[in-house]
Protein backbone atom coordinates (compact mmCIF):
# COMPACT_ATOMS: atom_id res chain seq x y z
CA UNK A 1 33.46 9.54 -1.21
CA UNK A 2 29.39 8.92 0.07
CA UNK A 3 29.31 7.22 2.93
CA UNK A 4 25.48 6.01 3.80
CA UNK A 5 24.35 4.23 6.95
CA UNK A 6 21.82 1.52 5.64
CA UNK A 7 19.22 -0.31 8.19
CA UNK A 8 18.48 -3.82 7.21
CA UNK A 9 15.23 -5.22 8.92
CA UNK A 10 16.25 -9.12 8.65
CA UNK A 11 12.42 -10.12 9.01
CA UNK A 12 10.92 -13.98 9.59
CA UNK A 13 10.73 -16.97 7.36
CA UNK A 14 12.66 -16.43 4.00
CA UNK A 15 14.05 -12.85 5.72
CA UNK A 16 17.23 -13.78 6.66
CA UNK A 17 17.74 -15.80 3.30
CA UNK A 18 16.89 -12.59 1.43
CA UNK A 19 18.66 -10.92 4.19
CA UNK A 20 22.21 -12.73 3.79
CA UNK A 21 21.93 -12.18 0.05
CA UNK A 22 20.82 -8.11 0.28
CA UNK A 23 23.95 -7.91 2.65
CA UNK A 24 25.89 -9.28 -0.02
CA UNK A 25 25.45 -6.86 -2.48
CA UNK A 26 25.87 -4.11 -0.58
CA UNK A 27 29.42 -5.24 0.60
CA UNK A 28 30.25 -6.38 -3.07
CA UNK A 29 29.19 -2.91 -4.16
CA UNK A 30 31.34 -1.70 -1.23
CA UNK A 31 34.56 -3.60 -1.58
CA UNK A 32 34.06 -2.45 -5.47
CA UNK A 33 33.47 0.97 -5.14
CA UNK A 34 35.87 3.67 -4.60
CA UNK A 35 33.28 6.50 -4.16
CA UNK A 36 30.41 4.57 -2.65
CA UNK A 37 30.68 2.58 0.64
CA UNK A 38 27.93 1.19 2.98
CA UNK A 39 27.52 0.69 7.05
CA UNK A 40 25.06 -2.18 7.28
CA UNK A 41 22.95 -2.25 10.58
CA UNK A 42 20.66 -5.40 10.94
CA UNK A 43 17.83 -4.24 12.67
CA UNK A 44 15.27 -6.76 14.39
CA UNK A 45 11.55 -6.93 12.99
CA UNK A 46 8.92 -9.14 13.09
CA UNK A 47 7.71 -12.14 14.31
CA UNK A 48 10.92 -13.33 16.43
CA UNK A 49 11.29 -9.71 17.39
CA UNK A 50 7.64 -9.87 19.15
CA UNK A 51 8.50 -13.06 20.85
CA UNK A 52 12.47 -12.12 21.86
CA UNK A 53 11.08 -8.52 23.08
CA UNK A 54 6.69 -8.52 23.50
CA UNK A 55 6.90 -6.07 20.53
CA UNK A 56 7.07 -6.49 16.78
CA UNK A 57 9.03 -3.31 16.46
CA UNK A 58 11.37 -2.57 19.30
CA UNK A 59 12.45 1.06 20.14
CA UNK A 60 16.12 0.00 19.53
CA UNK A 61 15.27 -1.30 16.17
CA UNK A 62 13.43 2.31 15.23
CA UNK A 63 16.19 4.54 16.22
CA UNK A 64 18.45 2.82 14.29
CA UNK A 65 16.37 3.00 11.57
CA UNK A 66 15.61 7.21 12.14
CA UNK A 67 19.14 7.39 12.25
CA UNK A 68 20.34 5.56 8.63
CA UNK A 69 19.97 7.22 5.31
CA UNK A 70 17.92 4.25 3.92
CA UNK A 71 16.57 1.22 5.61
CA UNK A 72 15.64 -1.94 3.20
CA UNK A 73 12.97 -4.37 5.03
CA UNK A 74 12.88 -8.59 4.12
CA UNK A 75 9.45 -10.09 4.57
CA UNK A 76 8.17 -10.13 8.34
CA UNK A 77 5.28 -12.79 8.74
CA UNK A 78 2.08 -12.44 11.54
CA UNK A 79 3.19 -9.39 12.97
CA UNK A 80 3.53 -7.63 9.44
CA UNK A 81 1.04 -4.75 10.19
CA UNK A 82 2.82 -3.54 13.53
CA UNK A 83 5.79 -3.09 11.84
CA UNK A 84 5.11 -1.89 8.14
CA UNK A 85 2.36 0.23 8.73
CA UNK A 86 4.04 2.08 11.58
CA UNK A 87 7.15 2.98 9.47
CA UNK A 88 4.63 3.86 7.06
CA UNK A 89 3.59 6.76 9.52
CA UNK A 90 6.37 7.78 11.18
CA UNK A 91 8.40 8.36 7.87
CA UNK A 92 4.94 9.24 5.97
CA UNK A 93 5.63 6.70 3.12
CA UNK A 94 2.52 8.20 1.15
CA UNK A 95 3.26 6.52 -2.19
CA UNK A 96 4.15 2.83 -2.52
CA UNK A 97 5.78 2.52 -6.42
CA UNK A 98 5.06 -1.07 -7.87
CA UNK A 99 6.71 -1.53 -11.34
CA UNK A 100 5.95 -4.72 -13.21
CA UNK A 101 7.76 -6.44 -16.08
CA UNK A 102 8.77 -8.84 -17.57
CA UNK A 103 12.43 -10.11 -16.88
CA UNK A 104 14.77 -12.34 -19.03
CA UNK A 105 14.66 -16.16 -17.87
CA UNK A 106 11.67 -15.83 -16.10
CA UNK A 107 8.69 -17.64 -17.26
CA UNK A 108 5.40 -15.60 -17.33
CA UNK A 109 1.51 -15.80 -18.44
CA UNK A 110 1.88 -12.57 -20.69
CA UNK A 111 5.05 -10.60 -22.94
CA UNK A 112 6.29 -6.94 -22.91
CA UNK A 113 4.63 -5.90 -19.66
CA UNK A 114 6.03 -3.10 -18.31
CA UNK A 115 3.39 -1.27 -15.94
CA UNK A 116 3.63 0.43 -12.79
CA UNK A 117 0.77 0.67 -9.74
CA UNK A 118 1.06 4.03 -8.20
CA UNK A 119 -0.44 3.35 -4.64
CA UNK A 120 -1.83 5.44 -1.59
CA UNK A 121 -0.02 4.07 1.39
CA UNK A 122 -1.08 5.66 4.75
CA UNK A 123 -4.93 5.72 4.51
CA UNK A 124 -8.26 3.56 3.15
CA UNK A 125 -8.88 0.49 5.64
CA UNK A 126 -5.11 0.31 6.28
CA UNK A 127 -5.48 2.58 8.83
CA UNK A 128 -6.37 0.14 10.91
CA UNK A 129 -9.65 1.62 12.66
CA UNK A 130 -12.00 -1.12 13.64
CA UNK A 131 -14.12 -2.17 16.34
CA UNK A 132 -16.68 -5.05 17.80
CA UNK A 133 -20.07 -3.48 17.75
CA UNK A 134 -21.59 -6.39 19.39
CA UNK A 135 -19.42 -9.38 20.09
CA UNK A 136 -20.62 -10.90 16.57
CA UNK A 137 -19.89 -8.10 14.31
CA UNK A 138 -16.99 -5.95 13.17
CA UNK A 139 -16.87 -2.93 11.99
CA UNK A 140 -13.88 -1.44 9.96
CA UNK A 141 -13.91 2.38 8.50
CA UNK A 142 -12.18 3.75 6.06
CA UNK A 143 -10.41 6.82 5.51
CA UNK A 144 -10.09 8.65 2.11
CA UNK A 145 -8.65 12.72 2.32
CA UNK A 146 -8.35 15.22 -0.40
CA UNK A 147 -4.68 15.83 0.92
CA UNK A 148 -3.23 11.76 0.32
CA UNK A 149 -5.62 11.71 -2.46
CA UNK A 150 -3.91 14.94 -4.04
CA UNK A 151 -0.58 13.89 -3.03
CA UNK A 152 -0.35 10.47 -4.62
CA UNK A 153 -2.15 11.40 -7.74
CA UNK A 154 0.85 14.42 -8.37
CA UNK A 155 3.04 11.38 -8.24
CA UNK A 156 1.39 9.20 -10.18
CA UNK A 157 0.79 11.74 -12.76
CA UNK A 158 4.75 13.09 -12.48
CA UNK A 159 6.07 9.55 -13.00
CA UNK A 160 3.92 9.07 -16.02
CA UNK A 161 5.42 12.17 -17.43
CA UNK A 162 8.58 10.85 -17.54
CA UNK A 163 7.81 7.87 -19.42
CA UNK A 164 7.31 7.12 -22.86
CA UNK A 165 3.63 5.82 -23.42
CA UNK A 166 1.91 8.86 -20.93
CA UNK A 167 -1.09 7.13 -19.35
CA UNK A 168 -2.85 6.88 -16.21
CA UNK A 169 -5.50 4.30 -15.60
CA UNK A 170 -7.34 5.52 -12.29
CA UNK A 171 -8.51 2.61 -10.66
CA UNK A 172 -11.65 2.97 -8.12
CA UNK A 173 -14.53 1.59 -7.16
CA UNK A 174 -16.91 5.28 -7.26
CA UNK A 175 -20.29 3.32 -8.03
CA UNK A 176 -19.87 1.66 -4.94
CA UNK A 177 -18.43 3.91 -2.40
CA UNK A 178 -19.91 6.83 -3.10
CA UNK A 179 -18.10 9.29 -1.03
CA UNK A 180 -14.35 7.64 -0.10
CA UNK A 181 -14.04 6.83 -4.11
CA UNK A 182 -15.63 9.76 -5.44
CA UNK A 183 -13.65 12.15 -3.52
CA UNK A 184 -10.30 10.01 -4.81
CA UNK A 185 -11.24 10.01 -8.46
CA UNK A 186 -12.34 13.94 -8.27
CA UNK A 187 -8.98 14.92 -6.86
CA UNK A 188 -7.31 12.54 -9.73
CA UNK A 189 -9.14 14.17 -12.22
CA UNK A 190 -8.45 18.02 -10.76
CA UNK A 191 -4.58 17.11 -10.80
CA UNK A 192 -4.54 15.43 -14.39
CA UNK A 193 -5.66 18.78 -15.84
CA UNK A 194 -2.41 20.07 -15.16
CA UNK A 195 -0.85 17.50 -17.39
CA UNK A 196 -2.88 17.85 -21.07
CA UNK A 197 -0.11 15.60 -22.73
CA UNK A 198 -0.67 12.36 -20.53
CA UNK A 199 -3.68 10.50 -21.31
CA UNK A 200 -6.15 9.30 -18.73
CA UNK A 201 -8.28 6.50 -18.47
CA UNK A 202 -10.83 5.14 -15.58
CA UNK A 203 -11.65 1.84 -14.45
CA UNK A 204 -13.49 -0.02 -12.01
CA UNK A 205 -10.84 -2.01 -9.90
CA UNK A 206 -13.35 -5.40 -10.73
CA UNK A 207 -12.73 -4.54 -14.68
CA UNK A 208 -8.69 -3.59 -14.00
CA UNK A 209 -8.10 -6.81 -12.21
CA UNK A 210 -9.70 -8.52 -15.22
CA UNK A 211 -8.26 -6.36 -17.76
CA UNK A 212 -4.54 -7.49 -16.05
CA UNK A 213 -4.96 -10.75 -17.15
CA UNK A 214 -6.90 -10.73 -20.47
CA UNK A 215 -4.31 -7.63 -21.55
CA UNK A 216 -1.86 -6.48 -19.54
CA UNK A 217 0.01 -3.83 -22.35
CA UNK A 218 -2.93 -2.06 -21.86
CA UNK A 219 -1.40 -0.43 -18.80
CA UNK A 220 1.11 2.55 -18.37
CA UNK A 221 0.51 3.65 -15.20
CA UNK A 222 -2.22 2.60 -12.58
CA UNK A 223 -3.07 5.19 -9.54
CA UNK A 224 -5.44 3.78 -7.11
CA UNK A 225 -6.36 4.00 -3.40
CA UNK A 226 -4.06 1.72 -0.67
CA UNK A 227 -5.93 -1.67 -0.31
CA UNK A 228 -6.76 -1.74 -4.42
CA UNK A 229 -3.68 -1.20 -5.06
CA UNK A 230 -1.79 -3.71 -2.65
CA UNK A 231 -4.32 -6.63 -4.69
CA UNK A 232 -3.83 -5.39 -8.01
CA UNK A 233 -0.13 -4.70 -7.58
CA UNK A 234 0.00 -8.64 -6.79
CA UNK A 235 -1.93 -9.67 -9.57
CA UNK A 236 0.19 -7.54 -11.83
CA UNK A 237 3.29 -9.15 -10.59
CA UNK A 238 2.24 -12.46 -10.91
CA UNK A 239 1.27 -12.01 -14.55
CA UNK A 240 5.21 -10.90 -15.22
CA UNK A 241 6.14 -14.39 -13.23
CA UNK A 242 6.14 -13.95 -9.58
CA UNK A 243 4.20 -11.68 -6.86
CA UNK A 244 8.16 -11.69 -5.36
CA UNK A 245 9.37 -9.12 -8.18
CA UNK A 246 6.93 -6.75 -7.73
């Protein structure tokens, strides 16, 4: 018999709703199951965890979650960065794997989708670096290496091999940023040579975000940097019915 320890951060607004309903499974597939079996550990998050404790993401909270074998996260509202992007780092959650398609009963803009955005999740402006240069004006930078870039493109490229219609679409923004893109979309390319059966494609993220709603079965697999694909990932969602199933 497995036996897995399973953190469950209840989050704010429709958290505990999602919460309740998450725990349910689990102990249906529990009661169920003779060879699979579940120890459920809410963990406070969020919002009502920065009031209750003057941090969004208490210490208690993150040992229990170092300590589980899986930890599954509702929504957490205002606070969301101090919380998602720290787990993020700490368990270096380097790819974030958004499939989109259609489901049965669900009503939706476009048929037969059935896409997946391959995103970078620990760099580009989610890193968080910004700064008042004056008290009027803000600057933000962002941060693009060859190692994420290399990292989440192997992915990407190892996920498409393994499903039937082989294609990437790299999504950038190159004629733009010059350097942050161009270094992404050069490491893409360098890592798609060692897969000659999958066929590539590249796009402008302006032209992929148009190109998800004019034709969405264009679309196999979609690599792209973090904040791209967070948007895009939406969008796609929301043409299968809802930006909650992605």
């Amino acid at each position: 018999m497995s036996r897995y320890k399973v953190s469950l951060i209840v989050g704010d607004g429709i958290g505990p709703e999602l919460s309740k309903c998450i725990n349910g499974i689990l102990e249906n597939i529990h009661d169920k199951s003779s060879s699979l079996k579940f120890d459920i550990i809410n963990v406070e998050a969020g919002d009502n965890a920065l009031l209750k404790y003057k941090t969004a993401l208490p210490e208690e909270s993150l040992r229990e979650i170092k300590n589980s074998q899986a930890c599954l996260k509702s929504p957490v509202g205002e606070s969301a960065a101090d919380v998602v992007l720290v787990l993020r780092r700490d368990f270096k959650l380097f790819a974030n794997i958004r499939p989109s398609k259609n489901y049965p009963n669900i009503n939706s803009i476009s048929k037969n989708v059935d896409l997946i955005t391959v995103r970078e999740n620990t760099e580009d402006l989610y890193v968080g670096w910004e700064f008042f240069s004056d008290e009027d004006t803000v600057i933000s930078l962002r941060k693009t290496s060859r190692e994420a870039s290399k990292k989440i493109s192997e992915y990407g490229f190892k996920i498409a091999n393994t499903r039937s219609r082989k294609k990437v679409t790299i999504v950038h923004k190159s004629n733009v940023l010059r350097k942050s893109d161009r270094l992404f979309i050069d490491t893409a390319r360098e890592i798609s040579k060692k897969y000659p059966n999958i066929e590539i494609e590249e796009m402008y993220v302006d032209a992929c975000s148009m190109e998800l709603v004019r034709n969405p079965n264009r679309f196999d697999i979609i690599l792209t940097t973090n904040l791209f694909g967070d948007i895009i990932s939406d969008e796609a969602a929301q043409v299968t019915g809802s930006i909650g199933l992605a």
